[in-house]
N, C-alpha and C. Protein backbone atom coordinates (compact mmCIF):
# COMPACT_ATOMS: atom_id res chain seq x y z
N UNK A 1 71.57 -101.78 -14.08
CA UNK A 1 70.49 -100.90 -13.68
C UNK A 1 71.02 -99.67 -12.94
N UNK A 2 72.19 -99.77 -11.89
CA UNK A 2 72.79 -98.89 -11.20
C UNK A 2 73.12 -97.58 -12.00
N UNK A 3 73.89 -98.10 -13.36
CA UNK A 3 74.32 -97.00 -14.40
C UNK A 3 73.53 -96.37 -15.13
N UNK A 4 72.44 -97.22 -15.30
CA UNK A 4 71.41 -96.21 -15.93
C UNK A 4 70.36 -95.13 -14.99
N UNK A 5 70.27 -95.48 -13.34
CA UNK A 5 69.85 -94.94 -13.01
C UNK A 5 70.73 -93.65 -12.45
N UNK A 6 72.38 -94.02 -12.48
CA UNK A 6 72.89 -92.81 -12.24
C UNK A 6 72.83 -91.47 -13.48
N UNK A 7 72.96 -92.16 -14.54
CA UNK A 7 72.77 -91.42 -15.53
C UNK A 7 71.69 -90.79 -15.86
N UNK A 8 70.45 -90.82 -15.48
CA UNK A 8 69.25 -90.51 -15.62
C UNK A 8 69.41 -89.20 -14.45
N UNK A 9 69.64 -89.80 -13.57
CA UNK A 9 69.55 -88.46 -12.17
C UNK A 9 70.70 -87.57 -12.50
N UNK A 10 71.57 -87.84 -13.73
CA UNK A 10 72.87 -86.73 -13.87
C UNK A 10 72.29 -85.93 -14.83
N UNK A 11 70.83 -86.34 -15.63
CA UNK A 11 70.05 -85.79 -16.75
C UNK A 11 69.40 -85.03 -16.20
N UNK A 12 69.08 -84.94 -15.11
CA UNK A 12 67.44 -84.83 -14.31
C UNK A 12 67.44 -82.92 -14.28
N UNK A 13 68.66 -81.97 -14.20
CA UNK A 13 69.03 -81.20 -14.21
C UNK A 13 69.13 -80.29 -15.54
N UNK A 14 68.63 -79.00 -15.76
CA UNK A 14 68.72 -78.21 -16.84
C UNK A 14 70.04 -77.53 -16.79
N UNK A 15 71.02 -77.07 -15.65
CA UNK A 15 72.57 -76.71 -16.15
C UNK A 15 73.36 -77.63 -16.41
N UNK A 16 73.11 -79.19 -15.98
CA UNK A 16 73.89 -80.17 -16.66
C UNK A 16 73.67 -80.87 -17.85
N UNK A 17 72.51 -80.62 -18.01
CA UNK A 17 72.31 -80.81 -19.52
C UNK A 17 72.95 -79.84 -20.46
N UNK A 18 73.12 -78.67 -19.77
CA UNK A 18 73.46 -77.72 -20.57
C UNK A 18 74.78 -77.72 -21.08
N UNK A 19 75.38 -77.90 -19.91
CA UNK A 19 76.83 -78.20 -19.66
C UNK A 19 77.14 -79.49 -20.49
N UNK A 20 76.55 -80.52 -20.51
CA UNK A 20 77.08 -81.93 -21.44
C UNK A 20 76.84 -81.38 -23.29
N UNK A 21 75.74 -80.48 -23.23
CA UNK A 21 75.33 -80.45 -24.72
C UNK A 21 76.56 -79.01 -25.11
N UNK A 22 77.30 -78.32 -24.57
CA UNK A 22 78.31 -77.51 -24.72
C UNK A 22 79.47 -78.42 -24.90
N UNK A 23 79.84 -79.03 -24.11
CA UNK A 23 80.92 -80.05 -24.38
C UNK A 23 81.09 -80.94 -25.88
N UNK A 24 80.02 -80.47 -26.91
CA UNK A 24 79.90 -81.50 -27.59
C UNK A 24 80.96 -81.13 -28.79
N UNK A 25 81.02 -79.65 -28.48
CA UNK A 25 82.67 -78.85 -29.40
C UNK A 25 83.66 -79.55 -28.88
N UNK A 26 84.03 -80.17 -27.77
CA UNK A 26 85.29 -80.42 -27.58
C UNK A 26 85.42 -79.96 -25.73
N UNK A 27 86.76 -80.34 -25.57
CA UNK A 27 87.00 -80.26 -24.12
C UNK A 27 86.97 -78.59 -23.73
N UNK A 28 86.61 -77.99 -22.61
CA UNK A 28 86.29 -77.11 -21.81
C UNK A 28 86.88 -76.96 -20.37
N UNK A 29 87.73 -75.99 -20.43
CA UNK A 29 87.99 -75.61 -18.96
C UNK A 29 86.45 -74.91 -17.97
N UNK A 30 86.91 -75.41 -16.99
CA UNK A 30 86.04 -74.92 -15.93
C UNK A 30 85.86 -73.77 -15.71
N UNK A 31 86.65 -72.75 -15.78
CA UNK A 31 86.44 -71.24 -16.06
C UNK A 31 85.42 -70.82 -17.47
N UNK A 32 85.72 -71.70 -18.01
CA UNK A 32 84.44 -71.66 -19.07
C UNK A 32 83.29 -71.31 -19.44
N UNK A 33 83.02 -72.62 -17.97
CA UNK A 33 82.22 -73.57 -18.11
C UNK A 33 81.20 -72.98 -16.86
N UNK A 34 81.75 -71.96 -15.88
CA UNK A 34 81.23 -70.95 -15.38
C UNK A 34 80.75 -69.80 -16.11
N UNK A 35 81.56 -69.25 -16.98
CA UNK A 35 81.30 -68.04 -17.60
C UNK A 35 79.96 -68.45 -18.68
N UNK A 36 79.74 -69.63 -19.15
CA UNK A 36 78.68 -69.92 -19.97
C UNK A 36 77.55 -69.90 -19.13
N UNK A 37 77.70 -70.70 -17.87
CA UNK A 37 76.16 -70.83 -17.22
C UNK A 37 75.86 -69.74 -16.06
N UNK A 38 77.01 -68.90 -15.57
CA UNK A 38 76.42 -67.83 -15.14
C UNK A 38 76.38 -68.10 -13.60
N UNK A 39 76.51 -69.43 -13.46
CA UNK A 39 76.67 -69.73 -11.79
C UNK A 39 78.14 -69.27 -10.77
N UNK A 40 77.67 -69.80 -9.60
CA UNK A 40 79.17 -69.93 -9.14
C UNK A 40 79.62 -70.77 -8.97
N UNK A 41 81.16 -70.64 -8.67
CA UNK A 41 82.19 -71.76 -9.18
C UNK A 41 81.90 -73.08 -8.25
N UNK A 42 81.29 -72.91 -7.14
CA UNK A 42 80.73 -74.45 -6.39
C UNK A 42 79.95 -75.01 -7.09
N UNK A 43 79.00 -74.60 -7.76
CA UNK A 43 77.50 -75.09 -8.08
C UNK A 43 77.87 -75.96 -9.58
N UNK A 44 79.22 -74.84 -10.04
CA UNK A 44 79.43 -75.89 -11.75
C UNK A 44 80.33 -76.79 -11.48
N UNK A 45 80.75 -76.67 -10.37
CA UNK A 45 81.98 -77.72 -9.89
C UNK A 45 81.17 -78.88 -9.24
N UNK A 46 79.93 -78.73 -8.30
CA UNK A 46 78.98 -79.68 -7.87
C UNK A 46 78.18 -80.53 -9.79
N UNK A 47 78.11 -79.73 -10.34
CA UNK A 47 77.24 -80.25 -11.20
C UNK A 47 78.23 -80.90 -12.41
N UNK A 48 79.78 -80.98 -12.48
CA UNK A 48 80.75 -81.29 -13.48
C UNK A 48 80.47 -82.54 -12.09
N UNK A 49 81.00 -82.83 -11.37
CA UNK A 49 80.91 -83.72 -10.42
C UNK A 49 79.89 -84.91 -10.67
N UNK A 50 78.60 -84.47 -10.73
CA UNK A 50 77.29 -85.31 -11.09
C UNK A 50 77.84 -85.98 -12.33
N UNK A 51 78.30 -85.07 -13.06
CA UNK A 51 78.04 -86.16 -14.20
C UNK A 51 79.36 -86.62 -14.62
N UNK A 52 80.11 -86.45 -14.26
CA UNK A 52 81.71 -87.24 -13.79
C UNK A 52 81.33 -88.73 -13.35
N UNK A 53 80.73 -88.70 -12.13
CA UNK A 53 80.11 -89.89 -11.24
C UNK A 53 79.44 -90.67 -12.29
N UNK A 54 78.42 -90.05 -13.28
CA UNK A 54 77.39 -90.51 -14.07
C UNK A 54 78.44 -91.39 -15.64
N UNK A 55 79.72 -91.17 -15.34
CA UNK A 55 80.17 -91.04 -16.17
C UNK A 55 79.90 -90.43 -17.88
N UNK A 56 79.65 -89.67 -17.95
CA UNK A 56 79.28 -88.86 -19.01
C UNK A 56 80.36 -88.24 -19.69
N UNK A 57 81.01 -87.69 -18.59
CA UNK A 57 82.33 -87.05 -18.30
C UNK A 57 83.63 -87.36 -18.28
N UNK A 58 84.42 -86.95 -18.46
CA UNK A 58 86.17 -87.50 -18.16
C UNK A 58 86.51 -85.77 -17.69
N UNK A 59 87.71 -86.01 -17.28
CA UNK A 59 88.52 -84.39 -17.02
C UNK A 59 89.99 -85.03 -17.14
N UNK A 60 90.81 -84.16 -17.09
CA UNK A 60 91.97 -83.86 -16.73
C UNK A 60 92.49 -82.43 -16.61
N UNK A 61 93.64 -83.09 -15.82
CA UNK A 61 94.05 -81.89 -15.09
C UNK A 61 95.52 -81.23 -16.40
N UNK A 62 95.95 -80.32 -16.39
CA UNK A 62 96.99 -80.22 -17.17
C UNK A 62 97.72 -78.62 -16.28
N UNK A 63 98.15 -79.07 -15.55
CA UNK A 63 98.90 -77.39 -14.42
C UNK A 63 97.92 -77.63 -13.84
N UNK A 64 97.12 -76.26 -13.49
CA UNK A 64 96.18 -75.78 -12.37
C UNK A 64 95.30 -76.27 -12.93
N UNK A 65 94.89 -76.27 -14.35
CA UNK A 65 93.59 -76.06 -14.68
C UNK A 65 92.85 -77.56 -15.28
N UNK A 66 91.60 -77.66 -15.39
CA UNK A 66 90.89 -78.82 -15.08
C UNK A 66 90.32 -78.46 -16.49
N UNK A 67 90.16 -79.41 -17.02
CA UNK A 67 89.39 -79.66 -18.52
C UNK A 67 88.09 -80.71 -18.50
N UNK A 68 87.19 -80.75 -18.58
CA UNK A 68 86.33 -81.90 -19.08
C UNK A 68 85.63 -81.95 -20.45
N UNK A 69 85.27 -82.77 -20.76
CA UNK A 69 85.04 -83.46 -22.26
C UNK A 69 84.11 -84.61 -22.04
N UNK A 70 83.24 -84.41 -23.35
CA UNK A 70 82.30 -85.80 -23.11
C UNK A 70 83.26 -87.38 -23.24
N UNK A 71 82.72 -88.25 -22.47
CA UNK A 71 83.35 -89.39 -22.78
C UNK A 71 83.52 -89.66 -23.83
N UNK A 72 84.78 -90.37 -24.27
CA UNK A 72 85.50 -91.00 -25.22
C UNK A 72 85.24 -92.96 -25.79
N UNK A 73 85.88 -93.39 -26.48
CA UNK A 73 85.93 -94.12 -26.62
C UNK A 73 85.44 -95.00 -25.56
N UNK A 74 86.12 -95.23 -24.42
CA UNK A 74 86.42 -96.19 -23.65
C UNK A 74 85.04 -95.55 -22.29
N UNK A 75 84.61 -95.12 -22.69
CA UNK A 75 83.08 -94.37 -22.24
C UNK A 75 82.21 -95.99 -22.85
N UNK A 76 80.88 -96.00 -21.77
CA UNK A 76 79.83 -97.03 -21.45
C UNK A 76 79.23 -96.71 -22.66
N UNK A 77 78.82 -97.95 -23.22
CA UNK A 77 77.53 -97.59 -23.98
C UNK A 77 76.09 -97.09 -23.82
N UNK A 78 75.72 -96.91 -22.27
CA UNK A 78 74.85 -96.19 -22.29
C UNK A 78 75.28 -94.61 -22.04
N UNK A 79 75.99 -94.81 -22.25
CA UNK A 79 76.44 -93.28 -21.71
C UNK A 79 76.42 -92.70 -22.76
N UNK A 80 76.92 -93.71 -24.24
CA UNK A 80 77.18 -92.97 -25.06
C UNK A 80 76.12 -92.36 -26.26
N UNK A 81 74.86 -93.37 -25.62
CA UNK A 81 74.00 -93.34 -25.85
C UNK A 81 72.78 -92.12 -25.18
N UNK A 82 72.84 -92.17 -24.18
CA UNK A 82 72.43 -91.04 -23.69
C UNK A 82 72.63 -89.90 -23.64
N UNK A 83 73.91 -89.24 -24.56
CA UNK A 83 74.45 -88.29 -25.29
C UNK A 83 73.76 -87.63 -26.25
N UNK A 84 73.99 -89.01 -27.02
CA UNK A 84 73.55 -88.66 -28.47
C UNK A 84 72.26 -88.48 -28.18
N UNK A 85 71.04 -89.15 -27.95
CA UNK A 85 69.50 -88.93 -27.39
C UNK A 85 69.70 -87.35 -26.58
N UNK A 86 70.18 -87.23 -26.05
CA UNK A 86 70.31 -85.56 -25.51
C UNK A 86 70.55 -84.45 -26.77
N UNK A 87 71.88 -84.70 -27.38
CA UNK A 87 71.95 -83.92 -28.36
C UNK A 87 70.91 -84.25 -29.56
N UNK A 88 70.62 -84.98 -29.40
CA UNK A 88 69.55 -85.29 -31.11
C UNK A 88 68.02 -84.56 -30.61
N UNK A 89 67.53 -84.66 -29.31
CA UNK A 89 66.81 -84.25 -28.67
C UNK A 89 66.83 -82.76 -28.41
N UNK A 90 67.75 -82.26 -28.20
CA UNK A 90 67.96 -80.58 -27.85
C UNK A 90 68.42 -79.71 -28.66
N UNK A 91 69.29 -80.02 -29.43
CA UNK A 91 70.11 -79.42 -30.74
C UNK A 91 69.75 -78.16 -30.94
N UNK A 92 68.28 -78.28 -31.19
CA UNK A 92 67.30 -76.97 -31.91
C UNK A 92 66.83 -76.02 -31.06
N UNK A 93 67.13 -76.57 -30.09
CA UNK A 93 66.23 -75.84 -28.77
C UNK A 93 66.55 -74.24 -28.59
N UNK A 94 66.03 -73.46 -28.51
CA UNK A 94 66.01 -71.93 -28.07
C UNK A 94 67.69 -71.59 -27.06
N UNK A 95 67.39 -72.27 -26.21
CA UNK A 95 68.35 -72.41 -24.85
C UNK A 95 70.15 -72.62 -25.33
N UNK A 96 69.80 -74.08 -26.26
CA UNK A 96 70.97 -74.63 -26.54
C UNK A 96 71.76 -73.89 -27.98
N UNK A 97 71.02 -73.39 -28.53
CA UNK A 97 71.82 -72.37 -29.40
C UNK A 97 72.07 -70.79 -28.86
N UNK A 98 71.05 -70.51 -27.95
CA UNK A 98 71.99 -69.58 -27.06
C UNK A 98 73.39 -69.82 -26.75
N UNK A 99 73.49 -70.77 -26.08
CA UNK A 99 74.45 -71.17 -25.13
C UNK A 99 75.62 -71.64 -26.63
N UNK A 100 75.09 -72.28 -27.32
CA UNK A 100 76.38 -72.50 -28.38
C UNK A 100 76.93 -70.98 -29.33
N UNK A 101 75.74 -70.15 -29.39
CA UNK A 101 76.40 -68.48 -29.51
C UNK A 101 77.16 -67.69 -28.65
N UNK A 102 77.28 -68.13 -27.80
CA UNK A 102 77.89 -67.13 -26.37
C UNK A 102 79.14 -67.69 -26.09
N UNK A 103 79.18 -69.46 -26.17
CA UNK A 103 80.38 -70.19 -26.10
C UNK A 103 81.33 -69.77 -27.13
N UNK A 104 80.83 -69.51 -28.50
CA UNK A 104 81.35 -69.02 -29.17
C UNK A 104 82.41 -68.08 -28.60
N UNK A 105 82.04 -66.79 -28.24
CA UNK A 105 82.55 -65.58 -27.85
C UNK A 105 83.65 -65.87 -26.41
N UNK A 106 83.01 -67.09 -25.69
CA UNK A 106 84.01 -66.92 -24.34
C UNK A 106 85.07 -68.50 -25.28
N UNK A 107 84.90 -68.35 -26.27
CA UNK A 107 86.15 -69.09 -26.37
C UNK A 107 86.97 -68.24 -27.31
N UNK A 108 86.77 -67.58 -27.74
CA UNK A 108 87.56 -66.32 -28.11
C UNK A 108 88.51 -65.36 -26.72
N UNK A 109 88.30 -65.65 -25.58
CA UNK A 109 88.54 -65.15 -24.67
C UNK A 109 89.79 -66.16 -23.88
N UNK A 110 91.19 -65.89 -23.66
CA UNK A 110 92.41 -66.22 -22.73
C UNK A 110 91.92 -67.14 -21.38
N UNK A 111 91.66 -68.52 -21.38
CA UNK A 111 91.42 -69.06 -20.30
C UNK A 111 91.77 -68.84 -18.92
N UNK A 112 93.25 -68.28 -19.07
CA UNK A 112 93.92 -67.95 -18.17
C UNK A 112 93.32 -66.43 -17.74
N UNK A 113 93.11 -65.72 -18.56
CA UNK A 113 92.21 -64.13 -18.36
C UNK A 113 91.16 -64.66 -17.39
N UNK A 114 90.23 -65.62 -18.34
CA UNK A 114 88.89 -65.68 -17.86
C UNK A 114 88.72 -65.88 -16.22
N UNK A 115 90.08 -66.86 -15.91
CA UNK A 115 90.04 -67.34 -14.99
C UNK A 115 90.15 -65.99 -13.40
N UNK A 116 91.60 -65.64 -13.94
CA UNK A 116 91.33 -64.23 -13.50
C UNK A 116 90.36 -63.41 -13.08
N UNK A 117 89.51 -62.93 -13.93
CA UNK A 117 88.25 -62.06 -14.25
C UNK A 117 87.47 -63.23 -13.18
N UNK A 118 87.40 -64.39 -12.85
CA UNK A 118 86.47 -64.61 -12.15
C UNK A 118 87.00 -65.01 -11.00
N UNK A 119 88.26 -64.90 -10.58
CA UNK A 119 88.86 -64.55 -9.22
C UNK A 119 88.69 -65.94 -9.08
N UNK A 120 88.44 -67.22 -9.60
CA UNK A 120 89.26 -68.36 -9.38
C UNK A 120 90.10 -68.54 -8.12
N UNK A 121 90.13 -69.23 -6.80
CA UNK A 121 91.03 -69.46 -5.97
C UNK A 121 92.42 -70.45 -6.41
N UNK A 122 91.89 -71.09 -7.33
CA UNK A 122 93.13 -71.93 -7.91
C UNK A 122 92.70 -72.22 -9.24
N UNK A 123 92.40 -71.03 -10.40
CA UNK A 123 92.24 -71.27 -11.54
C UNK A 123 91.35 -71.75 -12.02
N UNK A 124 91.19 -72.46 -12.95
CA UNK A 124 90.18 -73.49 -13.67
C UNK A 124 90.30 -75.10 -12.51
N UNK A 125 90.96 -74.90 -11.71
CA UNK A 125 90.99 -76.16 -11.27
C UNK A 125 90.04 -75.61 -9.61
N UNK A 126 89.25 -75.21 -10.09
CA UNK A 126 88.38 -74.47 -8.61
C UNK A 126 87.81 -75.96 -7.75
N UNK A 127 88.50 -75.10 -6.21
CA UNK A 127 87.92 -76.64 -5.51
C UNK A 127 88.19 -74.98 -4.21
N UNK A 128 86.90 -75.75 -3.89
CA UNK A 128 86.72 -74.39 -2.39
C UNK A 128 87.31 -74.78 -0.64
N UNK A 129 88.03 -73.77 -0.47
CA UNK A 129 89.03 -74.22 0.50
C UNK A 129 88.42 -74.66 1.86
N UNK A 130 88.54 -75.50 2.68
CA UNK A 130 87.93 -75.81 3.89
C UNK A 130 88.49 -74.83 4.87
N UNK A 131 87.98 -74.63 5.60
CA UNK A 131 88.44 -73.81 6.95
C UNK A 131 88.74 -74.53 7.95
N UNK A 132 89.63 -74.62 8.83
CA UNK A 132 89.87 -75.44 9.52
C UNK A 132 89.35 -74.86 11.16
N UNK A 133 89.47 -75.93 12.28
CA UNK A 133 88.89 -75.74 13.28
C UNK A 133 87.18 -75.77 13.83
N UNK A 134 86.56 -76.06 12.40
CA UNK A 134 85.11 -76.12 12.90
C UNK A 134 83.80 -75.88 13.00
């Protein structure tokens, strides 16, 4: 029950839906994965997070930069299930072929550029620095 209710609250959201139904080309750096939804780099890093937890998600790291991809094989069956019901469900949608036209174009684009261009503190592997003292 735990897994399905995490997975439901990792649904509950319109940029993470957005974000899981983009992933469905294949793995995505996080510089990406910003440049598609238009946020900032906390908010897609909070919401890759959600559904990491939800397991939906896998990442790896490869250098600086952070990749995620829908679960694989060794991914839950509800998970994998709640995928497919997302994509079979949204496919057509106005929103989601936006977003699969535009992905288009920023994957035509140098990850390493992109990353750049969005001033990244540590690349695609964005994690926001603490300040110390308080």
């Amino acid at each position: 029950m735990q897994d399905f209710m995490t997975i439901t609250k990792a649904l509950a959201d319109e940029n993470r839906v957005r974000l899981l139904l983009a992933l469905r080309g294949g793995q995505l750096c996080v510089c990406q994965m910003i440049e598609l939804l238009g946020l900032a780099p906390s908010t897609v890093s909070k919401h890759l997070s959600i559904l990491n937890q939800a397991r939906l998600v896998d990442k790896r790291k490869e250098e600086r930069w952070i990749y995620y991809g829908l679960v694989g094989e060794n991914g839950s069956q509800q998970a994998k299930e709640a995928i497919a019901w997302v994509s079979k469900s949204l496919s057509k949608h106005g929103k989601v072929l936006e977003d699969a036209r535009r992905l288009k174009q920023i994957l035509c684009l140098d990850p390493k550029e992109l990353c750049k261009k969005l001033n990244l503190p540590r690349s695609c592997g964005y994690t926001k620095k603490r300040r110390s003292g308080g």
